[in-house]
PDB file of N, CA and C in Angstrom:
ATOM      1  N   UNK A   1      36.596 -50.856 -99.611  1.00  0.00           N
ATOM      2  CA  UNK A   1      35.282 -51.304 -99.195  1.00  0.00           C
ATOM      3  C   UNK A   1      35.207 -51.433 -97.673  1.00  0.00           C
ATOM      4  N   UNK A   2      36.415 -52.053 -96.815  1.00  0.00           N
ATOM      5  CA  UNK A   2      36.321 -52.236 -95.244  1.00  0.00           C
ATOM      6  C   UNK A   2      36.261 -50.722 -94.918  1.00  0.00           C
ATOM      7  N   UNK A   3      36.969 -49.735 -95.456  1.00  0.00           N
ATOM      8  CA  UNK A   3      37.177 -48.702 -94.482  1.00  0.00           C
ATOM      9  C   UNK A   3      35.314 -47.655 -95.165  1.00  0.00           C
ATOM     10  N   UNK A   4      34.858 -48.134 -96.172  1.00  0.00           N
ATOM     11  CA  UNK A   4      33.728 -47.430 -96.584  1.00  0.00           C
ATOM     12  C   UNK A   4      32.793 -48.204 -95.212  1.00  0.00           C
ATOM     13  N   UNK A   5      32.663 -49.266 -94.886  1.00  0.00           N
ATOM     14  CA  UNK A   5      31.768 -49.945 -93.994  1.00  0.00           C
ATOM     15  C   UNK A   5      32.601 -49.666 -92.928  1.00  0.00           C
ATOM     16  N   UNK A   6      33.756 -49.322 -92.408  1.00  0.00           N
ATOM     17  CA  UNK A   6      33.442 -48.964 -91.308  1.00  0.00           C
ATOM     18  C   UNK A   6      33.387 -47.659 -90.933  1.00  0.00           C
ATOM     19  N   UNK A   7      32.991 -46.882 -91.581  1.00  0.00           N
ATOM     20  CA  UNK A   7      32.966 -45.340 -91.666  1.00  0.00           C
ATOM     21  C   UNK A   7      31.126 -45.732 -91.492  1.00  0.00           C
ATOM     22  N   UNK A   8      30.727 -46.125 -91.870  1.00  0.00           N
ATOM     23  CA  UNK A   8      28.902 -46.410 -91.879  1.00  0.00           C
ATOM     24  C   UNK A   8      28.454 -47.054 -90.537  1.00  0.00           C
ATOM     25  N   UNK A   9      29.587 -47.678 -90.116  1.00  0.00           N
ATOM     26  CA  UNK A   9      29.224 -48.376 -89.022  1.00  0.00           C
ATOM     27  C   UNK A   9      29.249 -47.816 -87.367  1.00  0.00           C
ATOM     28  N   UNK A  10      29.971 -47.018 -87.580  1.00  0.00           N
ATOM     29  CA  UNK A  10      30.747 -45.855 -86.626  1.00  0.00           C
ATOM     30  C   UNK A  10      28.658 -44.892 -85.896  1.00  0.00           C
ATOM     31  N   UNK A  11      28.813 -45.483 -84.479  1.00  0.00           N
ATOM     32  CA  UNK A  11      28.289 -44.201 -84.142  1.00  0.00           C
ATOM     33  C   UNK A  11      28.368 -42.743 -83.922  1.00  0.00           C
ATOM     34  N   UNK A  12      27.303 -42.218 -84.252  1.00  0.00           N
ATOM     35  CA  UNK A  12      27.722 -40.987 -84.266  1.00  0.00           C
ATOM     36  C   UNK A  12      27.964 -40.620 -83.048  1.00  0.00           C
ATOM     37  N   UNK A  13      28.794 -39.481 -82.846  1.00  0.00           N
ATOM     38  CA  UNK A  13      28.767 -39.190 -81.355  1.00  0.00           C
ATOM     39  C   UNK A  13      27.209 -38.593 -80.753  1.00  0.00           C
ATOM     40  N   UNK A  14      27.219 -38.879 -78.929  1.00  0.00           N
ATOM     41  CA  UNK A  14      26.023 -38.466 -78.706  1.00  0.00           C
ATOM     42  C   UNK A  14      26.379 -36.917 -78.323  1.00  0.00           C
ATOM     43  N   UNK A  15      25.254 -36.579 -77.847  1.00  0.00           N
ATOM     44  CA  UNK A  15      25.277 -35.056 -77.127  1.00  0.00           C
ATOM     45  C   UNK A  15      25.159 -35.061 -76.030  1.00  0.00           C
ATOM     46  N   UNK A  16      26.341 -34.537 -74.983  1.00  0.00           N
ATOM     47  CA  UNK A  16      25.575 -34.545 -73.414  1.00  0.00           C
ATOM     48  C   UNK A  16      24.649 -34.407 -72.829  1.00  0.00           C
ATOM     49  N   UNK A  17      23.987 -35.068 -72.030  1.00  0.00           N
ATOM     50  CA  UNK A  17      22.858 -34.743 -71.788  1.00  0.00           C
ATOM     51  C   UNK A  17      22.627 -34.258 -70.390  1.00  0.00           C
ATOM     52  N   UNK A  18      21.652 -33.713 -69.875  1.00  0.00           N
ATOM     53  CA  UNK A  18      21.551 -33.004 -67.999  1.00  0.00           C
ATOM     54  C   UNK A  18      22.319 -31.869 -68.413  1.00  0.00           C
ATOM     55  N   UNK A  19      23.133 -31.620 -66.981  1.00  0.00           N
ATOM     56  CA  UNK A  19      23.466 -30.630 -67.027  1.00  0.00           C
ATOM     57  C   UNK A  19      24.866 -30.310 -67.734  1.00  0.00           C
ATOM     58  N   UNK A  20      25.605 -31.382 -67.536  1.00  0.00           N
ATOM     59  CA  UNK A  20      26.370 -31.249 -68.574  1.00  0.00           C
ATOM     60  C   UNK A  20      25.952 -30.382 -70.124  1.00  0.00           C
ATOM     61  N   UNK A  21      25.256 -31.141 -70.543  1.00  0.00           N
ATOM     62  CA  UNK A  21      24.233 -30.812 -72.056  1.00  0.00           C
ATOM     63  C   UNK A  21      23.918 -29.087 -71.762  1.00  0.00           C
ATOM     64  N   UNK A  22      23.396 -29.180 -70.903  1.00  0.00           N
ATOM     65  CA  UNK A  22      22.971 -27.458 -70.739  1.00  0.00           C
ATOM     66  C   UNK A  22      24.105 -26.307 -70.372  1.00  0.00           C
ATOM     67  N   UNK A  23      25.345 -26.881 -69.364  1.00  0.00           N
ATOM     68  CA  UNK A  23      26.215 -25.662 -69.635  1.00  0.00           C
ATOM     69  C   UNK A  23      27.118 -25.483 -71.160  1.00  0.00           C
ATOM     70  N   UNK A  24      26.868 -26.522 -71.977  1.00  0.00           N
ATOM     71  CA  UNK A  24      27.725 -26.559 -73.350  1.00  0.00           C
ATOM     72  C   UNK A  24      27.276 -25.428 -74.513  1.00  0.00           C
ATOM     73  N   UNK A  25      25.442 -25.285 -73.861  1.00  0.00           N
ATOM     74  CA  UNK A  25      24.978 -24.645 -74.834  1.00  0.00           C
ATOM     75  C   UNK A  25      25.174 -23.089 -74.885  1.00  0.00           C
ATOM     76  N   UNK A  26      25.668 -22.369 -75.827  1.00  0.00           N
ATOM     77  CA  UNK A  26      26.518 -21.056 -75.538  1.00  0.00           C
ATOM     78  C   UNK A  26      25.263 -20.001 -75.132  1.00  0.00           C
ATOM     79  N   UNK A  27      23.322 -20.314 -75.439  1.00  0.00           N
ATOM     80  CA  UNK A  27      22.171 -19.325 -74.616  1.00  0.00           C
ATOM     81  C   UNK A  27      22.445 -19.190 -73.548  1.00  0.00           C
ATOM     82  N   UNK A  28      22.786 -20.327 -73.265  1.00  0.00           N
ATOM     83  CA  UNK A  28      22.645 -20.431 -71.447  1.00  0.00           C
ATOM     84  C   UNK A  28      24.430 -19.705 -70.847  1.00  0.00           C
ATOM     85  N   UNK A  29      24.934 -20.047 -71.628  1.00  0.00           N
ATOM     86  CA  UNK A  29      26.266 -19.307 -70.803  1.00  0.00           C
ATOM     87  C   UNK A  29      25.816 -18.018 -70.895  1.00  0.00           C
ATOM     88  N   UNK A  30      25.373 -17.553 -72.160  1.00  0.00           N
ATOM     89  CA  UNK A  30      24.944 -15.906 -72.140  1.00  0.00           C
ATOM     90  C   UNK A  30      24.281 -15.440 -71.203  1.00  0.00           C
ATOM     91  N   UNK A  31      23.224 -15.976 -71.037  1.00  0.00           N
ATOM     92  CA  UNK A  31      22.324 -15.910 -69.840  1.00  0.00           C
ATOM     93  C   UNK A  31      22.934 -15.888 -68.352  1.00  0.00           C
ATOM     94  N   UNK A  32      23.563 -16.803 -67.676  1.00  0.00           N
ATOM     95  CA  UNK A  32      24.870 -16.897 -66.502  1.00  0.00           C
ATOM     96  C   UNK A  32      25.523 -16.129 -66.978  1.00  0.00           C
ATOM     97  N   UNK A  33      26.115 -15.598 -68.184  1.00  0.00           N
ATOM     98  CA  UNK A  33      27.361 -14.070 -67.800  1.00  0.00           C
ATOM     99  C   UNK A  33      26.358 -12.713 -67.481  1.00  0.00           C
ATOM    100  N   UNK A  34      25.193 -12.406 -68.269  1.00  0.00           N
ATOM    101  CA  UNK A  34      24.244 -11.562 -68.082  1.00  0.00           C
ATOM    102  C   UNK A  34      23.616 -11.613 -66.141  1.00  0.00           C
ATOM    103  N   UNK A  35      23.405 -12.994 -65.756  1.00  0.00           N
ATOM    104  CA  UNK A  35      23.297 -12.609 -64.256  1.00  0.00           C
ATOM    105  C   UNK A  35      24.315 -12.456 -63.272  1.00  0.00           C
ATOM    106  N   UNK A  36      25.517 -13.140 -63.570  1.00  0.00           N
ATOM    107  CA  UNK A  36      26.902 -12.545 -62.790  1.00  0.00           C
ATOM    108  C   UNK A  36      26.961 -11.177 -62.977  1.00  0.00           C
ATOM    109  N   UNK A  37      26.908 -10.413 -64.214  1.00  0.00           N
ATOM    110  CA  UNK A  37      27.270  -9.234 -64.169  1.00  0.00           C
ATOM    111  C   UNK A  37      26.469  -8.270 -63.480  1.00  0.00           C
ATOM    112  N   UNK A  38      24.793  -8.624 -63.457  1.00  0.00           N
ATOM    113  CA  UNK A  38      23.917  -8.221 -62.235  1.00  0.00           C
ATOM    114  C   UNK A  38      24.425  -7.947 -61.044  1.00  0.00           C
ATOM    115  N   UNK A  39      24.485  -9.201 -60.636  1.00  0.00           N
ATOM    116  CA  UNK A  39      24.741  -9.937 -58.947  1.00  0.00           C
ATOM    117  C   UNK A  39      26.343  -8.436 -59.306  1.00  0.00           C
ATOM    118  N   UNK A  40      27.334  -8.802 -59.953  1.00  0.00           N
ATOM    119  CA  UNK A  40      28.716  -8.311 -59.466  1.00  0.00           C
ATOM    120  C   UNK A  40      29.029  -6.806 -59.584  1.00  0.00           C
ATOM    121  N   UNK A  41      28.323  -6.424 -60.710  1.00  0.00           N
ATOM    122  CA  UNK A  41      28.622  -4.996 -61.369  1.00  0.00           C
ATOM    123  C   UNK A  41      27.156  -4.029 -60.759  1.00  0.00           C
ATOM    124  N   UNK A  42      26.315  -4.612 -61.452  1.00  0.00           N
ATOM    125  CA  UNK A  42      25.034  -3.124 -61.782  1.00  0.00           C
ATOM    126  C   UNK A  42      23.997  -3.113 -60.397  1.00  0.00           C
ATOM    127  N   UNK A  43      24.182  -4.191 -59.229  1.00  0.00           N
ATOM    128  CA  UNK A  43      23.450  -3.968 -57.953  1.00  0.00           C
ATOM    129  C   UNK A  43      23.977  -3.264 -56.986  1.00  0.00           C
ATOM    130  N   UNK A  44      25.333  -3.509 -56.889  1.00  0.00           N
ATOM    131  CA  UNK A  44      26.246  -2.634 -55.776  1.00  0.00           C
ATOM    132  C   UNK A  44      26.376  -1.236 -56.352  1.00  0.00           C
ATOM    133  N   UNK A  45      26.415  -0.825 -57.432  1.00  0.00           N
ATOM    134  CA  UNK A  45      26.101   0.141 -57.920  1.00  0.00           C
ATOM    135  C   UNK A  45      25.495   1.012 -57.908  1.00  0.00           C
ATOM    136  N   UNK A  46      23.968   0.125 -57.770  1.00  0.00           N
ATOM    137  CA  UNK A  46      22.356   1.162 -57.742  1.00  0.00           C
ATOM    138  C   UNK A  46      22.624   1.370 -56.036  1.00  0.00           C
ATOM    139  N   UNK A  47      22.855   0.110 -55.222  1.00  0.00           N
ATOM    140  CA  UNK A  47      23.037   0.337 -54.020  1.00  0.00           C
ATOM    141  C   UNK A  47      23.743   1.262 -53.130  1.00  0.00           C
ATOM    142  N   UNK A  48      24.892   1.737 -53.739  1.00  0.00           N
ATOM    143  CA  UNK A  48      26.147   2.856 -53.919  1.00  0.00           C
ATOM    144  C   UNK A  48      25.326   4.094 -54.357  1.00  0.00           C
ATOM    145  N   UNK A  49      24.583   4.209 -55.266  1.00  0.00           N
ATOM    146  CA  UNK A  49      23.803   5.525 -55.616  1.00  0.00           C
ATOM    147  C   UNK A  49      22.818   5.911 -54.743  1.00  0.00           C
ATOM    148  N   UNK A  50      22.117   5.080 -54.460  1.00  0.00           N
ATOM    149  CA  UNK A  50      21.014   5.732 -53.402  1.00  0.00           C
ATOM    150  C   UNK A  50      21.375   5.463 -51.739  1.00  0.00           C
ATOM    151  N   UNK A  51      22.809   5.270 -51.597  1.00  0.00           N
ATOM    152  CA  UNK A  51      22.723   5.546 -50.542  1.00  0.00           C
ATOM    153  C   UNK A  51      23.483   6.621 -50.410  1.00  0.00           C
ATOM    154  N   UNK A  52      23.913   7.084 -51.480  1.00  0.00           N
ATOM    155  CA  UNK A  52      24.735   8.821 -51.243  1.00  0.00           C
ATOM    156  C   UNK A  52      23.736   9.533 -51.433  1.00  0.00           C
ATOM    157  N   UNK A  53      22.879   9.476 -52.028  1.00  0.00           N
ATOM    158  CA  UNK A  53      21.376  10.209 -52.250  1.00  0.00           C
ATOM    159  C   UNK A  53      20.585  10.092 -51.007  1.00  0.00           C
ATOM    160  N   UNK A  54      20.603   9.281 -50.057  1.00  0.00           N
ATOM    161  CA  UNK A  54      20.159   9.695 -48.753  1.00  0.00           C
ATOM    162  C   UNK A  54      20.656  10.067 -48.074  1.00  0.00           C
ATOM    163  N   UNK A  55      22.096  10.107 -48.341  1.00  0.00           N
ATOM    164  CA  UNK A  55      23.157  10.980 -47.046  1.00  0.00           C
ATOM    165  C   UNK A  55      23.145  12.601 -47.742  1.00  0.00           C
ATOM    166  N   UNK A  56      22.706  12.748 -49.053  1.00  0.00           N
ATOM    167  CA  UNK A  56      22.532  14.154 -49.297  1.00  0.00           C
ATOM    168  C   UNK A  56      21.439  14.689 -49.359  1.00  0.00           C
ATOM    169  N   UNK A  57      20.719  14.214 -48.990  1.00  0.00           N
ATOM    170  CA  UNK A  57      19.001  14.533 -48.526  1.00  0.00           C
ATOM    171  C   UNK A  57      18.537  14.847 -47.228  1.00  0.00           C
ATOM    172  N   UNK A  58      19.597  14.013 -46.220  1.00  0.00           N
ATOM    173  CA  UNK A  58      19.743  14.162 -45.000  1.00  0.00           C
ATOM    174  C   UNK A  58      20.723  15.116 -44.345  1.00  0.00           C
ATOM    175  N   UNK A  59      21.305  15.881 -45.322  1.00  0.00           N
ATOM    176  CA  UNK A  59      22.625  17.175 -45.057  1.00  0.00           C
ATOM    177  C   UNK A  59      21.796  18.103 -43.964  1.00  0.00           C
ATOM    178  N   UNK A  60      22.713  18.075 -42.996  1.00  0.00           N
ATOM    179  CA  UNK A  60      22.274  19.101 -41.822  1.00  0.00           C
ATOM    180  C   UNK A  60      23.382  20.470 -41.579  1.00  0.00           C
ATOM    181  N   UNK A  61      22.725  21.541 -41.081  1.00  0.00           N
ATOM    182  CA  UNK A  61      24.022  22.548 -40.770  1.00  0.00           C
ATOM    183  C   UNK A  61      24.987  22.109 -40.065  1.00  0.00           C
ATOM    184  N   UNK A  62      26.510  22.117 -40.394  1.00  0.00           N
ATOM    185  CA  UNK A  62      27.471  21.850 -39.277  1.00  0.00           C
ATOM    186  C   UNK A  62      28.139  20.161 -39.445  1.00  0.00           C
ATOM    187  N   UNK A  63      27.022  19.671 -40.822  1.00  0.00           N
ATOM    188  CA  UNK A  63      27.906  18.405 -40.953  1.00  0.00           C
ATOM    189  C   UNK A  63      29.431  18.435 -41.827  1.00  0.00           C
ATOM    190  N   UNK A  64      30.202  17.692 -41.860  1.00  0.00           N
ATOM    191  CA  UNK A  64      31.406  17.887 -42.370  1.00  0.00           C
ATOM    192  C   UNK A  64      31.402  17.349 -43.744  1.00  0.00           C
ATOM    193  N   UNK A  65      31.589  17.978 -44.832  1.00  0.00           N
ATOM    194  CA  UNK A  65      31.554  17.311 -46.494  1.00  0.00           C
ATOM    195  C   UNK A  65      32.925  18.027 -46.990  1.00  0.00           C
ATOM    196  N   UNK A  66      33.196  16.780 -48.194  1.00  0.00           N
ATOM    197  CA  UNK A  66      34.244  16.798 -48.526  1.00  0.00           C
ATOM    198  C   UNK A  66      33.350  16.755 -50.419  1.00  0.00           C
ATOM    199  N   UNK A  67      33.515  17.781 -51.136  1.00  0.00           N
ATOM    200  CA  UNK A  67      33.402  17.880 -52.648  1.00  0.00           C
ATOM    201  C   UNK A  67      33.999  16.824 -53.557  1.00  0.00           C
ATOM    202  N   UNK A  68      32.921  16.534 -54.976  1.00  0.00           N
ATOM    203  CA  UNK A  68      33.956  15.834 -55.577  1.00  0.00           C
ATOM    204  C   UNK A  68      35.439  16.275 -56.094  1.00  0.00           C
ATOM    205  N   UNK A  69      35.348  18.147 -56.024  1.00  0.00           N
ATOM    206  CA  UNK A  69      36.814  18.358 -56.201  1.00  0.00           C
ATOM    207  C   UNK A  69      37.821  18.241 -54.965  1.00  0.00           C
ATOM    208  N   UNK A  70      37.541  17.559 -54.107  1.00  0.00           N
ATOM    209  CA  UNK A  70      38.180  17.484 -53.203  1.00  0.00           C
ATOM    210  C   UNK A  70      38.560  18.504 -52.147  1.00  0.00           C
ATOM    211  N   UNK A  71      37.314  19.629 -51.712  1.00  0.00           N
ATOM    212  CA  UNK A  71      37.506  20.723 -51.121  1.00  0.00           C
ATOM    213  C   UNK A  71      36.622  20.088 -50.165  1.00  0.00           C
ATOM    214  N   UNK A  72      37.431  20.447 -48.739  1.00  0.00           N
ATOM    215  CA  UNK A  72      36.673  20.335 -47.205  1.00  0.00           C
ATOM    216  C   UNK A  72      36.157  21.436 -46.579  1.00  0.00           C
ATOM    217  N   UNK A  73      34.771  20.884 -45.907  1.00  0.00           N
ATOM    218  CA  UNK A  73      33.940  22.150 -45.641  1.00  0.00           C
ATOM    219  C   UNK A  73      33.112  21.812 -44.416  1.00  0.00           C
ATOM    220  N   UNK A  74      32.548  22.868 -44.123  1.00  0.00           N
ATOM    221  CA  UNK A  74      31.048  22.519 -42.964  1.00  0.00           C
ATOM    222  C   UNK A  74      30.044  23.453 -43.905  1.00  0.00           C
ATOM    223  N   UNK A  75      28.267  22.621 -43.487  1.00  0.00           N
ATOM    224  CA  UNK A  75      27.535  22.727 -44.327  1.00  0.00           C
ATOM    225  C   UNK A  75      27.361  24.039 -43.945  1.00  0.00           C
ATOM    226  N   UNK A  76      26.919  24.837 -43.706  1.00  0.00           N
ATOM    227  CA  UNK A  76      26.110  26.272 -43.411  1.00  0.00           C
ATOM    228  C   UNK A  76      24.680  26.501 -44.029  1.00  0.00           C
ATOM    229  N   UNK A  77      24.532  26.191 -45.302  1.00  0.00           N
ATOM    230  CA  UNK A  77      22.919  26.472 -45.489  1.00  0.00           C
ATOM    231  C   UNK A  77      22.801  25.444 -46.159  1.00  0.00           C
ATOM    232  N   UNK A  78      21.666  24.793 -46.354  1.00  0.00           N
ATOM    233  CA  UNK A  78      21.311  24.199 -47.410  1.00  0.00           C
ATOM    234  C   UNK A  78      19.529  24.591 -47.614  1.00  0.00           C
ATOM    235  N   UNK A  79      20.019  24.215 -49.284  1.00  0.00           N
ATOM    236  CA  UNK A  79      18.876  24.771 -50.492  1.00  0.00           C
ATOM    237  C   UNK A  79      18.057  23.735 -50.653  1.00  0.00           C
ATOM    238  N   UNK A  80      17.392  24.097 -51.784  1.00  0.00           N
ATOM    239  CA  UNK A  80      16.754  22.880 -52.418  1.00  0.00           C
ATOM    240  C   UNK A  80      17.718  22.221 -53.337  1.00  0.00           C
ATOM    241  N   UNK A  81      18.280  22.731 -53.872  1.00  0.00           N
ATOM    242  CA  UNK A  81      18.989  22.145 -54.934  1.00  0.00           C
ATOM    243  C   UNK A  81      20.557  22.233 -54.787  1.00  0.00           C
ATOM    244  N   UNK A  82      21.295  23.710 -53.699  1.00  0.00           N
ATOM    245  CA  UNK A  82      22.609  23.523 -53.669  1.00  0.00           C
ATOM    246  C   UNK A  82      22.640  23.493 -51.895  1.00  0.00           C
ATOM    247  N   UNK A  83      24.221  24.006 -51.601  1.00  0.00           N
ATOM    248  CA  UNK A  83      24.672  23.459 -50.408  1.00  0.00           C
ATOM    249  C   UNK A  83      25.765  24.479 -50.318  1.00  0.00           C
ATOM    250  N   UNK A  84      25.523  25.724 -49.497  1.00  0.00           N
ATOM    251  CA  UNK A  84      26.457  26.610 -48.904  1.00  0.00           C
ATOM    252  C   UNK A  84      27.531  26.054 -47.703  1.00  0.00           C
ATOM    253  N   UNK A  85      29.094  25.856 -48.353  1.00  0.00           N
ATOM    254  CA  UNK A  85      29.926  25.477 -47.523  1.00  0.00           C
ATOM    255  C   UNK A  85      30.915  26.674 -47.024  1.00  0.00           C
ATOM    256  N   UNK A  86      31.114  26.112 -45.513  1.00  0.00           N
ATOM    257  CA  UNK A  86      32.039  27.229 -44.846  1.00  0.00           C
ATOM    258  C   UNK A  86      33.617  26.337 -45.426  1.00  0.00           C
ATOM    259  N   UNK A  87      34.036  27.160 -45.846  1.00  0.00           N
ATOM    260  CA  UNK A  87      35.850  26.638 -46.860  1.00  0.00           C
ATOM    261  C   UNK A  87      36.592  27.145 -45.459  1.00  0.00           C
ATOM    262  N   UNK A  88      36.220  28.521 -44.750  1.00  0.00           N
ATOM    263  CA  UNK A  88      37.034  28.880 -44.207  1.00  0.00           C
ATOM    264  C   UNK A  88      36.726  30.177 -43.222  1.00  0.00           C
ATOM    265  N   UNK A  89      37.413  30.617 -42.374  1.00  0.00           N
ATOM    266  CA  UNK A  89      37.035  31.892 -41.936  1.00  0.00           C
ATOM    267  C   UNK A  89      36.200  33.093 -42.558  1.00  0.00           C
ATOM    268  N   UNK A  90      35.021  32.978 -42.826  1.00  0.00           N
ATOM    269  CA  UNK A  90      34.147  34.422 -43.572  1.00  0.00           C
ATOM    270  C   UNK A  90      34.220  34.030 -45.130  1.00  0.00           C
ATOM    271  N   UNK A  91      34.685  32.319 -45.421  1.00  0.00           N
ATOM    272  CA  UNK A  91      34.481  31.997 -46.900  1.00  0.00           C
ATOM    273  C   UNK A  91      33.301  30.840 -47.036  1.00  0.00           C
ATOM    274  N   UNK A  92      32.821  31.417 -47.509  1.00  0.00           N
ATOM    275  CA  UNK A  92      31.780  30.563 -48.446  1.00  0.00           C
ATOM    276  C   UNK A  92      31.578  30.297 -49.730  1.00  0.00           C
ATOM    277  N   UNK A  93      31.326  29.442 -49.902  1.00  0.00           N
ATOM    278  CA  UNK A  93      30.925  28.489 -51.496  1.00  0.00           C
ATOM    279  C   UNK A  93      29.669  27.403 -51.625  1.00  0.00           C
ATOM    280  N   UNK A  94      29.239  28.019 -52.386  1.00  0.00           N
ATOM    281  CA  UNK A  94      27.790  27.581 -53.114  1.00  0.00           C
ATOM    282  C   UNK A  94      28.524  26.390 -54.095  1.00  0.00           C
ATOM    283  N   UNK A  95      27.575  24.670 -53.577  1.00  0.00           N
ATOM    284  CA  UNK A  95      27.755  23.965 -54.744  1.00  0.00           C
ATOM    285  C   UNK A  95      26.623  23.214 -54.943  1.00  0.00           C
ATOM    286  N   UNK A  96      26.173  22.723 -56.085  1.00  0.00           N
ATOM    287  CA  UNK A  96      24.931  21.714 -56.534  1.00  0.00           C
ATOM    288  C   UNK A  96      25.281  20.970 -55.170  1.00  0.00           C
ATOM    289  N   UNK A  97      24.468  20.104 -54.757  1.00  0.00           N
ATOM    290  CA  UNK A  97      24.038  18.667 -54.136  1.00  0.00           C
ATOM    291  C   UNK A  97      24.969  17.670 -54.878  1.00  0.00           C
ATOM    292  N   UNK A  98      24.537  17.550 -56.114  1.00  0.00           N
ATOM    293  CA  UNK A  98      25.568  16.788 -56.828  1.00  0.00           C
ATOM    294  C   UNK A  98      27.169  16.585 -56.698  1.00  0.00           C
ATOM    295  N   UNK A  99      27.523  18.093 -56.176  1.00  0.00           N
ATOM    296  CA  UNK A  99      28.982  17.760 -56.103  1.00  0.00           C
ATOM    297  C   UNK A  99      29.367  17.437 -54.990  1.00  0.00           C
ATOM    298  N   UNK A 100      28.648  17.078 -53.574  1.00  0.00           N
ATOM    299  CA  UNK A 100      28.951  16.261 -52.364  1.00  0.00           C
ATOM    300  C   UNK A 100      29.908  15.214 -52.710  1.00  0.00           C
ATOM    301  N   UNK A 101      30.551  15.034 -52.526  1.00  0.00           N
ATOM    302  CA  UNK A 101      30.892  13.240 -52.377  1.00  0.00           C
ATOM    303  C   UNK A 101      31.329  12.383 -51.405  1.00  0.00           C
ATOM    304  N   UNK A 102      31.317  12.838 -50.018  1.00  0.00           N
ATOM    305  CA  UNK A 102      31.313  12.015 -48.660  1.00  0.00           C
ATOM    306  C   UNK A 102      30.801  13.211 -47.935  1.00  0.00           C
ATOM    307  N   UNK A 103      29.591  12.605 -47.030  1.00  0.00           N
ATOM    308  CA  UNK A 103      29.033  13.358 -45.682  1.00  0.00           C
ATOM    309  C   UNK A 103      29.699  12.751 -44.492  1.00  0.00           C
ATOM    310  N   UNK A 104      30.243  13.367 -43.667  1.00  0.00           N
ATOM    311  CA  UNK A 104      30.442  12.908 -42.034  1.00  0.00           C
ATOM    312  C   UNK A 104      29.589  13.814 -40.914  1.00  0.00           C
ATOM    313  N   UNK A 105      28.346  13.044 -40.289  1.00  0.00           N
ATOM    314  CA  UNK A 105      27.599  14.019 -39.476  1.00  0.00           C
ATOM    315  C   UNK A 105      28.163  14.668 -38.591  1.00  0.00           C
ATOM    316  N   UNK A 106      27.906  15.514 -37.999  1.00  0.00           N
ATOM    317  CA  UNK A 106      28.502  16.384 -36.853  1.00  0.00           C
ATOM    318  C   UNK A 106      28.612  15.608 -35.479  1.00  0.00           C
ATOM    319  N   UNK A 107      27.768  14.819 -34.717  1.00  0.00           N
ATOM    320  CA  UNK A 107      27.310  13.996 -33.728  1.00  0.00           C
ATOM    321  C   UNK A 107      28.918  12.924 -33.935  1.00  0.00           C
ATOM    322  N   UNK A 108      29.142  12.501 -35.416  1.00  0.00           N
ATOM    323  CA  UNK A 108      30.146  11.249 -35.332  1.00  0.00           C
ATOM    324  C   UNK A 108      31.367  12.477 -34.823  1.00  0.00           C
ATOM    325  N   UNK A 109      31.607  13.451 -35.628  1.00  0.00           N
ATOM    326  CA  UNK A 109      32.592  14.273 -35.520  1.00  0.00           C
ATOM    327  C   UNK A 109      33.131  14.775 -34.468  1.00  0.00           C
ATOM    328  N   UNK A 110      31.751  14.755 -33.113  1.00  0.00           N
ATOM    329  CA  UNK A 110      32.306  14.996 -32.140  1.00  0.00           C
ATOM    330  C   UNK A 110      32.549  14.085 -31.361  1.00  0.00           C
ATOM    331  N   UNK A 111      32.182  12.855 -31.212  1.00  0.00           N
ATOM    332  CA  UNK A 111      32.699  11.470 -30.407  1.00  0.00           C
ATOM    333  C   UNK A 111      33.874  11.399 -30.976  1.00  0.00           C
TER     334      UNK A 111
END
């Protein structure tokens, strides 16, 4: 009978309340991992994409590019859509825009 009454008598526990109360609740952590991963992963990212997309928009004759296969070149023509590189003495190679993957202008190249 004592331990039935004091099992009845017993408060229940409370729930944190403020902010405590609010980081416990697992919406809201979802929510804070969903904007860290913003802020850390998917902005530097978009930021990283369009700024190689303006350095390949801005390709001039004579700037220095390096391919994503890792072939070094100077620009010689550019298209609408590709990018004639000098590889070498009387060699040339045609590649998409796409396969740029570092521009160095000519102006830095010569300082």
């Amino acid at each position: 009978m004592i331990s039935l009454f004091n099992t009845l008598a017993q408060v229940p526990p409370q729930k944190p309340e403020g902010i405590a109360g609010l980081l416990a609740r697992p919406e809201f952590m979802i929510v804070i991992m969903i904007v860290m991963f913003y802020f850390l992963l998917i902005r530097p990212q978009q930021r990283q994409r369009k700024e190689q997309a303006a350095r390949i928009a801005a390709l001039k004759n004579g700037d220095k590019v390096i391919t994503t296969a890792g072939l070094h070149g100077l620009v010689h023509n550019v298209k609408e859509a590709t990018v004639m590189i000098k590889v070498a003495e009387g060699t040339m190679l045609e590649f998409d825009k796409a396969a740029i993957a570092t521009v160095t202008k000519k102006e830095a190249k010569e300082a």
